[in-house]
C-alpha atoms as a PDB file:
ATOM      1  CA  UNK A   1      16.404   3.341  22.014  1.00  0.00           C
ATOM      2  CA  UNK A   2      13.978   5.804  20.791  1.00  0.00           C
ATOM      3  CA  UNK A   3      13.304   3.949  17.278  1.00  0.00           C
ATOM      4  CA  UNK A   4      13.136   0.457  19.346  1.00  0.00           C
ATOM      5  CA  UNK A   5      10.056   2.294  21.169  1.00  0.00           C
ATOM      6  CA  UNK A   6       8.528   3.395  18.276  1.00  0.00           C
ATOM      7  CA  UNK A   7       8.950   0.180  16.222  1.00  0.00           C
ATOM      8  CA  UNK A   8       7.775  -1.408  19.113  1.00  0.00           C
ATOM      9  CA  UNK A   9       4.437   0.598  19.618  1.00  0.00           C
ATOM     10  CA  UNK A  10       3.715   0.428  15.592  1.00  0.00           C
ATOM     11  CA  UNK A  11       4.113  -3.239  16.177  1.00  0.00           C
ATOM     12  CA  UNK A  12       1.992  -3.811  18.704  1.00  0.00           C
ATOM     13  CA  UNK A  13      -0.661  -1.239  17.389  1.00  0.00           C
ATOM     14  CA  UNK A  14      -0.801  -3.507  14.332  1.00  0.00           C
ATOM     15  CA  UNK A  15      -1.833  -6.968  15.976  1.00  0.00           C
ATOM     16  CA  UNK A  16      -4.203  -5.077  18.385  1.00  0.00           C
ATOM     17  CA  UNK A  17      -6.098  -3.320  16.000  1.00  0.00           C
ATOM     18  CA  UNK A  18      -9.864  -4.438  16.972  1.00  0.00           C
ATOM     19  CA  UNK A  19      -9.039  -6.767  19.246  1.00  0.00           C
ATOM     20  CA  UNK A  20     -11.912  -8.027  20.838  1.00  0.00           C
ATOM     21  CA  UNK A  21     -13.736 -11.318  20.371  1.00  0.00           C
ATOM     22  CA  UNK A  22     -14.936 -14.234  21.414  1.00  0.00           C
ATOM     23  CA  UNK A  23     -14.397 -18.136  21.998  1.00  0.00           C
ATOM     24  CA  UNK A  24     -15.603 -20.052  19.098  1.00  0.00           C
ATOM     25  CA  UNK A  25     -16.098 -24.219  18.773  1.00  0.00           C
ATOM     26  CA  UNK A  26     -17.078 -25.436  15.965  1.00  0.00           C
ATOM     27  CA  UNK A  27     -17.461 -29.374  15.223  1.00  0.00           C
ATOM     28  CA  UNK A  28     -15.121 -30.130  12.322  1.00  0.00           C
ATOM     29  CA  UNK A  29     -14.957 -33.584  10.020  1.00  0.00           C
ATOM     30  CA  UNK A  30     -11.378 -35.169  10.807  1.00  0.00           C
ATOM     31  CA  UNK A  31     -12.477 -37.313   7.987  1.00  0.00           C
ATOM     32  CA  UNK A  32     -10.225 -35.294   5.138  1.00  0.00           C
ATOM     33  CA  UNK A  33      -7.445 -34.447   7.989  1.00  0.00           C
ATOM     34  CA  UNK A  34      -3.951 -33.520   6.076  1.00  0.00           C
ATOM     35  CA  UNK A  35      -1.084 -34.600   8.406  1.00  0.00           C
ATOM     36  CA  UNK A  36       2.554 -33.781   6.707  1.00  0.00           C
ATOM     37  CA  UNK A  37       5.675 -33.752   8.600  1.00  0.00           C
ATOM     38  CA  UNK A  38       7.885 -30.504   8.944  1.00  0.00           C
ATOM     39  CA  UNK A  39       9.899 -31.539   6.121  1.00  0.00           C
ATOM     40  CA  UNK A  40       7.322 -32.071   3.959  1.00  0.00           C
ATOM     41  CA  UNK A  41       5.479 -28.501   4.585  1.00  0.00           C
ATOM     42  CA  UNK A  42       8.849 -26.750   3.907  1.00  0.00           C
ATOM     43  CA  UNK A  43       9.249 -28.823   0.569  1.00  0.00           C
ATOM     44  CA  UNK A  44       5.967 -28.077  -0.418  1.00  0.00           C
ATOM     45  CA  UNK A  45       5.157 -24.270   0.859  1.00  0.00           C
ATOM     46  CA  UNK A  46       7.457 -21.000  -0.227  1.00  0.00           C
ATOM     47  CA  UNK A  47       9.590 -19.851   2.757  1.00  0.00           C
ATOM     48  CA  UNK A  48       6.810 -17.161   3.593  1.00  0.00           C
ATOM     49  CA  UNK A  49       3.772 -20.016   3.312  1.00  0.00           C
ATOM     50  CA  UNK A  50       5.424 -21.991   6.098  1.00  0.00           C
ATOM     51  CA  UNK A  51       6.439 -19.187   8.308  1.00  0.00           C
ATOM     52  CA  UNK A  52       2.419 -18.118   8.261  1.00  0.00           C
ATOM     53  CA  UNK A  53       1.392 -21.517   8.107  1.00  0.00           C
ATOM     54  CA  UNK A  54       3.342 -23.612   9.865  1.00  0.00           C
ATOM     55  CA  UNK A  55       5.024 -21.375  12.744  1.00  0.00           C
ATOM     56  CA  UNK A  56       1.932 -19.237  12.989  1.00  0.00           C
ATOM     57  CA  UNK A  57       3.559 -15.749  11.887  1.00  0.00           C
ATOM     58  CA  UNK A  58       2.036 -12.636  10.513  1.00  0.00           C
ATOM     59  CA  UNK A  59       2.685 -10.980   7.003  1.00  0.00           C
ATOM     60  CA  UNK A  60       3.199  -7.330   6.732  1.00  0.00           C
ATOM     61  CA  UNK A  61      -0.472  -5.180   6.510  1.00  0.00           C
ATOM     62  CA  UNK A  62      -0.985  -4.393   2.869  1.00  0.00           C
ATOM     63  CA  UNK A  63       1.446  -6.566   1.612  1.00  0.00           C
ATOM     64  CA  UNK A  64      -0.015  -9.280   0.771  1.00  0.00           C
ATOM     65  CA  UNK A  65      -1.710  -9.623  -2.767  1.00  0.00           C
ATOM     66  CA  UNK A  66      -5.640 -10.436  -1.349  1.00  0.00           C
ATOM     67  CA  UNK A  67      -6.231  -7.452   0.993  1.00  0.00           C
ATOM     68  CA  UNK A  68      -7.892  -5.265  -1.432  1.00  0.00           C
ATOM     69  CA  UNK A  69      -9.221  -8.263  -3.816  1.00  0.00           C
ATOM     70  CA  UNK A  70     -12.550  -8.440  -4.908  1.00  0.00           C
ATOM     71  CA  UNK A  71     -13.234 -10.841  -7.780  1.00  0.00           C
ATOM     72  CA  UNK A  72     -16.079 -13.312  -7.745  1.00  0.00           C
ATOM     73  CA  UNK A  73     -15.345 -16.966  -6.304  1.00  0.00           C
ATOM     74  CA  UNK A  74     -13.415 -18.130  -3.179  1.00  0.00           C
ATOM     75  CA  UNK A  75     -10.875 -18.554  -1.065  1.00  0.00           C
ATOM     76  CA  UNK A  76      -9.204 -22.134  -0.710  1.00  0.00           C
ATOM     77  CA  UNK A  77      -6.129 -22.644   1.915  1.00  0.00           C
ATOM     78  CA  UNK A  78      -3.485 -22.567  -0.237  1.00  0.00           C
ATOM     79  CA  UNK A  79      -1.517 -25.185   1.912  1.00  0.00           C
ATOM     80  CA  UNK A  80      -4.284 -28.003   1.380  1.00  0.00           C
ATOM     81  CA  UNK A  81      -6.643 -26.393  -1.285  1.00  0.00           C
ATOM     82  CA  UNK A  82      -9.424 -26.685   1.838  1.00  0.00           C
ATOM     83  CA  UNK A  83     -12.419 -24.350   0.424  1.00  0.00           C
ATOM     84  CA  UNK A  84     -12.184 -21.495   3.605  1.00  0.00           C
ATOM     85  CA  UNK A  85     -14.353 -18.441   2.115  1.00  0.00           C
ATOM     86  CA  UNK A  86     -16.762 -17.062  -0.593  1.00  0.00           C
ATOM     87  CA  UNK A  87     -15.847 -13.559  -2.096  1.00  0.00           C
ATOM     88  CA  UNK A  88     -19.890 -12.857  -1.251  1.00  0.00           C
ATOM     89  CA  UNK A  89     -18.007 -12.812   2.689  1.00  0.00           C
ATOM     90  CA  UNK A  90     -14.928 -10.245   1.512  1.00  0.00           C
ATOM     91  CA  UNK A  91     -15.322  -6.929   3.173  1.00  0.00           C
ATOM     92  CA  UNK A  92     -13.080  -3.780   3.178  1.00  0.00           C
ATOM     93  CA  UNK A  93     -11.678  -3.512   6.540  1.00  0.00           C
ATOM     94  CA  UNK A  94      -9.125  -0.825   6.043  1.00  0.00           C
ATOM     95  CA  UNK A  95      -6.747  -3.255   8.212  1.00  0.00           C
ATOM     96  CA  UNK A  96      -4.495  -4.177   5.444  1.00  0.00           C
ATOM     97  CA  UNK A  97      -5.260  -7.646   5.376  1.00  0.00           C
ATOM     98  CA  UNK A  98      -7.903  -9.323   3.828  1.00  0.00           C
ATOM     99  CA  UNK A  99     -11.052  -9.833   5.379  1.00  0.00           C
ATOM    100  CA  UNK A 100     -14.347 -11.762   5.475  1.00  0.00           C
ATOM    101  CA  UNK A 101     -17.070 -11.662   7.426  1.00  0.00           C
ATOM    102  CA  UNK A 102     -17.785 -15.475   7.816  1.00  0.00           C
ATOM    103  CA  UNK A 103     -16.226 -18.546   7.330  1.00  0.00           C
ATOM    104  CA  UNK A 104     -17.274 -22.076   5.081  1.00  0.00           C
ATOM    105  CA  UNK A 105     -19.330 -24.336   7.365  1.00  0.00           C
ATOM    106  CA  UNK A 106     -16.832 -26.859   8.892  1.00  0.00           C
ATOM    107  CA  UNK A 107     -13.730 -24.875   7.335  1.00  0.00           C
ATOM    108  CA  UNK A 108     -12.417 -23.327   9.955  1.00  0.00           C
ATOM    109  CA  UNK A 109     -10.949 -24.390  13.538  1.00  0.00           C
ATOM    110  CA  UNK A 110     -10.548 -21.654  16.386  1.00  0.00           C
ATOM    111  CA  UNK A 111      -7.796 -21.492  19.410  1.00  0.00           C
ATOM    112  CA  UNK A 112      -6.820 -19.182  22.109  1.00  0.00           C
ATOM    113  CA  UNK A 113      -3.804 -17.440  21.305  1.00  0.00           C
ATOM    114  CA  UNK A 114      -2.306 -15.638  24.619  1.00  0.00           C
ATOM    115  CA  UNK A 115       0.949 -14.524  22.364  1.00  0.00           C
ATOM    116  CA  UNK A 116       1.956 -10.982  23.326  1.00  0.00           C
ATOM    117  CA  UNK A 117       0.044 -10.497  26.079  1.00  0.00           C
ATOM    118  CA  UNK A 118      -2.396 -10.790  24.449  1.00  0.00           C
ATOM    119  CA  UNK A 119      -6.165 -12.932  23.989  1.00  0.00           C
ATOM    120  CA  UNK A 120      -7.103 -13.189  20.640  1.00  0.00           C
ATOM    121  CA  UNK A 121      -8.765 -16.464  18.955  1.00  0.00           C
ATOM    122  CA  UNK A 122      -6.729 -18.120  16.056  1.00  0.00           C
ATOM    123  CA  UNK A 123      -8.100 -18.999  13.229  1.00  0.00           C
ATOM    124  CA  UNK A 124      -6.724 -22.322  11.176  1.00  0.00           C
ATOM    125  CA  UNK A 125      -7.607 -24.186   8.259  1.00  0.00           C
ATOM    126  CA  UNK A 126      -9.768 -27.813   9.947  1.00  0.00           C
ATOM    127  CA  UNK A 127      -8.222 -29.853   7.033  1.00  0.00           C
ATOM    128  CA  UNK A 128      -3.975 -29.053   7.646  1.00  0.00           C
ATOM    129  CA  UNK A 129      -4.262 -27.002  10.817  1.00  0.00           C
ATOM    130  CA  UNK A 130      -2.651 -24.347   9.281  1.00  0.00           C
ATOM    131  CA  UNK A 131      -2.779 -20.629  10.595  1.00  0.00           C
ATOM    132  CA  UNK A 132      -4.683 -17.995   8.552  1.00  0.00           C
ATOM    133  CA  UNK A 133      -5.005 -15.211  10.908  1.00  0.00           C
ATOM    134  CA  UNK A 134      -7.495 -14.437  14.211  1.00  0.00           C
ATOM    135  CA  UNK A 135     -11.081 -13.250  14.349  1.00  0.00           C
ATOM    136  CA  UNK A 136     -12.357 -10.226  16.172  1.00  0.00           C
ATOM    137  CA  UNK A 137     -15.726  -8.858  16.843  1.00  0.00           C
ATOM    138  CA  UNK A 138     -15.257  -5.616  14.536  1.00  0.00           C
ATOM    139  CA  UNK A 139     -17.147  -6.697  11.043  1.00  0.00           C
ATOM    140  CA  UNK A 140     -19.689  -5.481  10.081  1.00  0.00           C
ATOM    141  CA  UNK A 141     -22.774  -5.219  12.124  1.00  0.00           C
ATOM    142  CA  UNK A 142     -25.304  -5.839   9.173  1.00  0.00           C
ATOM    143  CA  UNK A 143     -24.043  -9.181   8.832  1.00  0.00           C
ATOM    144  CA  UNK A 144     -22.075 -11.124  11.329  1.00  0.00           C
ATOM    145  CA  UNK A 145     -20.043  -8.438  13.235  1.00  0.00           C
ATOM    146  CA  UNK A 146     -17.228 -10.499  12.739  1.00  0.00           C
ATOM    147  CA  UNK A 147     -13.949  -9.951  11.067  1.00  0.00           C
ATOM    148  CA  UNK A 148     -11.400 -13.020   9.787  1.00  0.00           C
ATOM    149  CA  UNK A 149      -8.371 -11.336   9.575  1.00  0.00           C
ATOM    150  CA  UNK A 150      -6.474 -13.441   7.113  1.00  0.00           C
ATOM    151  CA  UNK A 151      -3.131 -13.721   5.976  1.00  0.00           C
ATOM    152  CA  UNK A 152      -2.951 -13.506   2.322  1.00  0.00           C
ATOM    153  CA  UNK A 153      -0.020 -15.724   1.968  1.00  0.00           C
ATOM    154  CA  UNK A 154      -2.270 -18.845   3.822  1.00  0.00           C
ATOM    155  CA  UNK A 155      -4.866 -18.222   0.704  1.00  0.00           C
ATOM    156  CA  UNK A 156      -5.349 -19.179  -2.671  1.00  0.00           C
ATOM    157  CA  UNK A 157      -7.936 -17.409  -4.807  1.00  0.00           C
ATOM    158  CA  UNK A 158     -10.110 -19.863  -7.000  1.00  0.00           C
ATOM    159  CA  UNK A 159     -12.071 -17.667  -9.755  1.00  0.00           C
ATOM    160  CA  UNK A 160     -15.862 -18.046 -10.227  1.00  0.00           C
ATOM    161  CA  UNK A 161     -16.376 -19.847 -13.531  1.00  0.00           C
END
């Protein structure tokens, strides 16, 4: 019982980390709109992709192969190649994820997410609808003051040439 409590509080520590933000909208192009059955994602994503993608789930903090990546170039949704972030907008957050400070114009769609107990704003990819992550109101203040926190798995980097 004691372990289920701690597990518990590490777990919710970790999706409440910085919590606070606020409600975006954002006029997106439907014009390049990916629309794939279920089927199809699973035959084209890894296991992992589609659980992050597809049935909105989180990978593990400082797991994930972007959260301390800093190469030039960007950041493409790896589900729909959809160009999501310049490395210019990669910050170290110390969250364990990695994190950018703004989005691509017109990239980027935004939803309430009340999921446990919580109020957070989703982040997802406007061309496949795909989840990346949430933003908060924690970046850094010299810029934006915003953080997308960003599932590594949902990303694809593309090198500057």
């Amino acid at each position: 019982m004691k372990k289920t409590i701690i597990l518990l509080s590490f777990l919710v520590l970790s999706l409440t980390s910085c919590q606070s933000q606020e409600k975006k909208t954002e006029k997106v192009s439907t014009k390049n709109k990916i629309s794939k059955t279920d089927a199809q994602w699973k035959a084209k994503l890894t296991p992992e992709q589609y659980e992050v993608l597809r049935k909105k789930g989180t990978e593990a903090s400082f797991s994930g192969k972007y959260w301390n990546h800093f190469e030039k170039g960007y950041y493409a949704c790896v589900a729909c190649n959809n160009p999501l972030f310049t490395s210019d907008a990669k910050f170290n957050s110390e969250c364990g994820w990695p994190s950018f400070d703004q989005a691509i114009e017109g990239s980027i769609i935004y939803k309430t997410d009340s999921s446990f107990g919580m109020q957070r704003t989703e982040v997802m990819c406007a061309n496949c609808s795909g989840h990346l992550g949430h933003i908060f109101d924690d970046g850094p203040a010299e810029t934006t003051g915003k953080r997308f926190c960003t599932n590594s798995v949902s990303i694809i980097f593309i090198p500057k040439k």
